[in-house]
C-alpha atoms as a PDB file:
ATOM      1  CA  UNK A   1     -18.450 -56.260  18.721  1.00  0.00           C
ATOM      2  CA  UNK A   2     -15.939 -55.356  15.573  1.00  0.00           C
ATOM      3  CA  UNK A   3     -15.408 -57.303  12.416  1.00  0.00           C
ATOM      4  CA  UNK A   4     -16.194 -61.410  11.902  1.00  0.00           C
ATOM      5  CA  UNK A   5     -20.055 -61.605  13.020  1.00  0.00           C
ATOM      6  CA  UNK A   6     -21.688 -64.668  11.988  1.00  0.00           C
ATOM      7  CA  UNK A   7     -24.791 -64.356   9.779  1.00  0.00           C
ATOM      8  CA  UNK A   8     -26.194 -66.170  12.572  1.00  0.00           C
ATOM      9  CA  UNK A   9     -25.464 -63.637  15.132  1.00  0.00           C
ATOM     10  CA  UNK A  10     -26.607 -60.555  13.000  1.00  0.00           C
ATOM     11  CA  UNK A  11     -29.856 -61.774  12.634  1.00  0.00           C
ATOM     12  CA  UNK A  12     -30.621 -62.646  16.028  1.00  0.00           C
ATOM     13  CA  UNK A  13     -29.591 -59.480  17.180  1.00  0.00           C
ATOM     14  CA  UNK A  14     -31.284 -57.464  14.299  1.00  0.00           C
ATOM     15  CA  UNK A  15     -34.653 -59.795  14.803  1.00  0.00           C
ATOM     16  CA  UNK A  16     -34.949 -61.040  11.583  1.00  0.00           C
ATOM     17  CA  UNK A  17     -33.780 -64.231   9.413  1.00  0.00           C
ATOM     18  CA  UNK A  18     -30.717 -65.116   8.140  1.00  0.00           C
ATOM     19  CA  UNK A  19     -32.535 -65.548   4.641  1.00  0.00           C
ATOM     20  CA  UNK A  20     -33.924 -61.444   4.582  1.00  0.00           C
ATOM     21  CA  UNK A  21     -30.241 -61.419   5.166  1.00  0.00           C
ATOM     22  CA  UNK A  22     -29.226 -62.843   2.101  1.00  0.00           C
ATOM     23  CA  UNK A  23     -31.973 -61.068   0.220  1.00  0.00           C
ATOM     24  CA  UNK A  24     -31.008 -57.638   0.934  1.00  0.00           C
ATOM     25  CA  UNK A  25     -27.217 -58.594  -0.062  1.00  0.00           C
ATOM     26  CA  UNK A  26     -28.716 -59.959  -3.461  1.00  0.00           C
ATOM     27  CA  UNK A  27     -30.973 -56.769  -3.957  1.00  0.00           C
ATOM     28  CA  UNK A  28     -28.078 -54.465  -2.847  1.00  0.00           C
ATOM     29  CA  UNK A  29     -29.588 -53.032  -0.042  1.00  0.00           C
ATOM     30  CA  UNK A  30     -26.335 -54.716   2.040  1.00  0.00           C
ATOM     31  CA  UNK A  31     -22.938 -54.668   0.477  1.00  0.00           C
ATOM     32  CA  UNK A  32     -21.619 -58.047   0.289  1.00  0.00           C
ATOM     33  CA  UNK A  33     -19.991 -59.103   3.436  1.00  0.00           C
ATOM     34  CA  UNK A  34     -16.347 -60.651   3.360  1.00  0.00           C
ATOM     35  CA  UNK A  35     -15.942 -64.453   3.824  1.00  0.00           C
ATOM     36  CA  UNK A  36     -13.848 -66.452   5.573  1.00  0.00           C
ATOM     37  CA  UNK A  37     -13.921 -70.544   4.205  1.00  0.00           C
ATOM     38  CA  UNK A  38     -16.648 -69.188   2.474  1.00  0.00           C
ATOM     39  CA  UNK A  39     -18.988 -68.034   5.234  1.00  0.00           C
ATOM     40  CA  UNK A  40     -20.418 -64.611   5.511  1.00  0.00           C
ATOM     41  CA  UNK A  41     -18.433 -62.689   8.088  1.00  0.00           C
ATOM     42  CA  UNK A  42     -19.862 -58.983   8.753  1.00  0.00           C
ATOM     43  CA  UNK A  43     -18.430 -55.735  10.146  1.00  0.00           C
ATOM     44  CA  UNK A  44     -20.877 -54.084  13.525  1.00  0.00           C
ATOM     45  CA  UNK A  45     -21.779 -51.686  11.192  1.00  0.00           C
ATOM     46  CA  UNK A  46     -24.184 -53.711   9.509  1.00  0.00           C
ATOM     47  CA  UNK A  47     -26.368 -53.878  12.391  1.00  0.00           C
ATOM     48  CA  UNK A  48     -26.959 -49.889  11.745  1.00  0.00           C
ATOM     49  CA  UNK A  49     -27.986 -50.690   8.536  1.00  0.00           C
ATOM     50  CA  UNK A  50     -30.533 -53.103   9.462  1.00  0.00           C
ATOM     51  CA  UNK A  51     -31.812 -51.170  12.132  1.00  0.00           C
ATOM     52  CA  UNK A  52     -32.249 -48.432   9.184  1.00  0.00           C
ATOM     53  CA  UNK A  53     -33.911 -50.607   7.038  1.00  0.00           C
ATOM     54  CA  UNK A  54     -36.050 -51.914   9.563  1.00  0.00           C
ATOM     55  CA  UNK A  55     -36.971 -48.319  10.783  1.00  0.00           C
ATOM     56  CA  UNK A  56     -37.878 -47.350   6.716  1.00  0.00           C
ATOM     57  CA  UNK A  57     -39.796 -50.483   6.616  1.00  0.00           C
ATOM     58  CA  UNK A  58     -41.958 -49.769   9.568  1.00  0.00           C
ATOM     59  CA  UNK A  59     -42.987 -46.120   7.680  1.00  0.00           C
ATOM     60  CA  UNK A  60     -44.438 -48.350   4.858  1.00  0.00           C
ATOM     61  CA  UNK A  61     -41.727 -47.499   2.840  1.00  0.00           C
ATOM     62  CA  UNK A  62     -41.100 -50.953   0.085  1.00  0.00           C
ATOM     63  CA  UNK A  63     -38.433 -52.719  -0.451  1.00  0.00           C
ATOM     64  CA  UNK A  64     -38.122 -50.908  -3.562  1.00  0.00           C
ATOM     65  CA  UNK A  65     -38.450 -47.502  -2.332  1.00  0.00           C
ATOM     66  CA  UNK A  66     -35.838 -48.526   0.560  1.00  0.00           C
ATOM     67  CA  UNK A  67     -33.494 -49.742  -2.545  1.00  0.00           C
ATOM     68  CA  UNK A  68     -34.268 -45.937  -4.133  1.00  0.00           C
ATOM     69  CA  UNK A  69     -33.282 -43.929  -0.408  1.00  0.00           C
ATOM     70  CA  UNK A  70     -30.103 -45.734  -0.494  1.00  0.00           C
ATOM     71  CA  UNK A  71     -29.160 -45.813  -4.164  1.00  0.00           C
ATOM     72  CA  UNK A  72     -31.070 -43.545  -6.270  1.00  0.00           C
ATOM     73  CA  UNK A  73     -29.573 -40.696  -5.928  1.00  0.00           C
ATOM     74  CA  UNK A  74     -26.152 -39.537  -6.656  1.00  0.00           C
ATOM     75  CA  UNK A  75     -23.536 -40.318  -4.223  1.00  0.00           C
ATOM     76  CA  UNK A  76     -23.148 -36.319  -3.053  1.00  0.00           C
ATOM     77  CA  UNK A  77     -26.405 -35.970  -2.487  1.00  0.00           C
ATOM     78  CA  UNK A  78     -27.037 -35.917   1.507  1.00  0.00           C
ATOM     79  CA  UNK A  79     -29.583 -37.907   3.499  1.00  0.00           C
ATOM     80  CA  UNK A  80     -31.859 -35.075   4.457  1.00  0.00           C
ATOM     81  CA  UNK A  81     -32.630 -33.822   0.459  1.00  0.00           C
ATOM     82  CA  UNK A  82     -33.265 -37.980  -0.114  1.00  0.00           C
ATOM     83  CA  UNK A  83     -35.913 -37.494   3.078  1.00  0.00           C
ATOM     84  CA  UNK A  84     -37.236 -34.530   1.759  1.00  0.00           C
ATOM     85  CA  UNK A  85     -38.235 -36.451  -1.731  1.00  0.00           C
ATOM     86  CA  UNK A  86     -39.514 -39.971  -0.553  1.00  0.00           C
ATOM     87  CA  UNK A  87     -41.181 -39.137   2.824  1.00  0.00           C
ATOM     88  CA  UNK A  88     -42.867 -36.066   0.760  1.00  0.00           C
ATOM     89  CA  UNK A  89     -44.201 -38.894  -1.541  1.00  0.00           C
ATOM     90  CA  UNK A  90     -44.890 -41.257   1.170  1.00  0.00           C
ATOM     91  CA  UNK A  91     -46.829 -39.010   3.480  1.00  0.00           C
ATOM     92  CA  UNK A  92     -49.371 -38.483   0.746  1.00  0.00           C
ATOM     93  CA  UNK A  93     -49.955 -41.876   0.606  1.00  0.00           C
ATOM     94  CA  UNK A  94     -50.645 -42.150   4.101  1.00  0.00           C
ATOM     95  CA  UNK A  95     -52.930 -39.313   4.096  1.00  0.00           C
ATOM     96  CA  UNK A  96     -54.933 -40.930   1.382  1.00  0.00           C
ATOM     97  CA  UNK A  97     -54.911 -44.435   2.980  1.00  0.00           C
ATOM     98  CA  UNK A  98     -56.210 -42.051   6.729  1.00  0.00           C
ATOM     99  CA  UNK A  99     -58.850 -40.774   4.756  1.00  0.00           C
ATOM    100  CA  UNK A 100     -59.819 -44.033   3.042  1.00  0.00           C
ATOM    101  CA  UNK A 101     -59.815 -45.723   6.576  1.00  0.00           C
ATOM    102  CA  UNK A 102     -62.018 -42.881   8.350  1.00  0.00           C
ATOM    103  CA  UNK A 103     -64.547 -43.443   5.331  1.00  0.00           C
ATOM    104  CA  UNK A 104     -64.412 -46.962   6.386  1.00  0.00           C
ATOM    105  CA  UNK A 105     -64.413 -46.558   9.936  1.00  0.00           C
ATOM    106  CA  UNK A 106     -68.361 -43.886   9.178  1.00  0.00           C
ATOM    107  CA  UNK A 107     -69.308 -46.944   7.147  1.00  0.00           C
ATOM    108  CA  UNK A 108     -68.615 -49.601  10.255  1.00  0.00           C
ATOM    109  CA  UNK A 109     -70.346 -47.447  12.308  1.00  0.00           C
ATOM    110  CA  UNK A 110     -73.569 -46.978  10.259  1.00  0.00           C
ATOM    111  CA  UNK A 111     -73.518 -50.680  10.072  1.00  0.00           C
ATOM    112  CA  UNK A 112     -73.493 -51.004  13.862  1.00  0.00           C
ATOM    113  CA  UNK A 113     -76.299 -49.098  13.530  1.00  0.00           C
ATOM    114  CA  UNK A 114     -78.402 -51.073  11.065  1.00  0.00           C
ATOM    115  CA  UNK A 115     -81.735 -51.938  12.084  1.00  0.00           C
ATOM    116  CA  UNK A 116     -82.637 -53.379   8.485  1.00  0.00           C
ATOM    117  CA  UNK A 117     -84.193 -56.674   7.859  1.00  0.00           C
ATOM    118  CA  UNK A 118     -82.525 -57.877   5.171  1.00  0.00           C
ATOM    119  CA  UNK A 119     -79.416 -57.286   3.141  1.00  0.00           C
ATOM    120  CA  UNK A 120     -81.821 -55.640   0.161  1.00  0.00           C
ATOM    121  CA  UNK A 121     -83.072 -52.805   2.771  1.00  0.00           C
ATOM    122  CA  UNK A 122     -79.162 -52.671   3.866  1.00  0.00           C
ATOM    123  CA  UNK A 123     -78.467 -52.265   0.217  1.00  0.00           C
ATOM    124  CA  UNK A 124     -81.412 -49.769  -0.606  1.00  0.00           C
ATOM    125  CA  UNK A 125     -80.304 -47.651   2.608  1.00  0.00           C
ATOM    126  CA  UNK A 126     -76.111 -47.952   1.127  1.00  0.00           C
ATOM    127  CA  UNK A 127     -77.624 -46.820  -2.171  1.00  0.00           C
ATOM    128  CA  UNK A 128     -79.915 -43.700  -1.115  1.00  0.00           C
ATOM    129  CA  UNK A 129     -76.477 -42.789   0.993  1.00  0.00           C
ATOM    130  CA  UNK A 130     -74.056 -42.773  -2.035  1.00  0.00           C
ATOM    131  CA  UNK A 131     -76.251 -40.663  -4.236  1.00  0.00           C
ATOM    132  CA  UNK A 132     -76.517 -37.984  -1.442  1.00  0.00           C
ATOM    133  CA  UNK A 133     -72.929 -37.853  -1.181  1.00  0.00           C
ATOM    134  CA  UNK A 134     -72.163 -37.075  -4.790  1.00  0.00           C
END
């Protein structure tokens, strides 16, 4: 591959759109590519750093939080001690959104279950249900 990818190419091959792109170079999340007649031309390596950003995305990390992994911390400071902070953070969040989905999921299934006549007996029964839980 080497140096002088189109904007064009790069985002084909990394999946996305030319404009996320743009966005991430206006953020900071990319450096800002060189240009040639005044078009974006980027180095291989920013392929790796979409496929990064891609893979931080898909852990529910924002764009924000991505911007704070790359950034945030001073230059010397290596990779694994930015993991340890952020996924530390981000893994209680997911354990709280787990438990908020298997309280949800109980719920479903009690409503599968309903055998109530009306919405007021479904409300009395959802009622009688919270007060024994607290």
């Amino acid at each position: 591959m080497g140096q002088n990818l189109t904007i064009t190419f790069v985002a084909r091959r990394a999946g996305i759109r030319a404009s996320a792109i743009r966005y991430y170079e206006s953020i900071g999340l990319l450096p800002a590519p060189t240009r040639v007649s005044g078009r974006r031309c980027y180095d291989s390596a920013i392929l790796s750093r979409l496929a990064l950003i891609a893979a931080v995305r898909d852990m529910g990390f924002t764009i924000k939080e991505i911007g704070t992994l790359m950034h945030g911390f001073a230059a010397d400071v290596p990779a694994s001690a930015r993991w340890q902070v952020l996924a530390a953070e981000k893994l209680k969040e997911v354990e709280a959104l787990i438990e908020r989905a298997e309280g949800m999921r109980q719920l479903l299934g009690e409503a599968l279950r309903c055998g109530c006549l009306s919405l007021d007996s479904c409300a009395r029964a959802f009622q009688t249900k919270t007060k024994e839980a607290s």
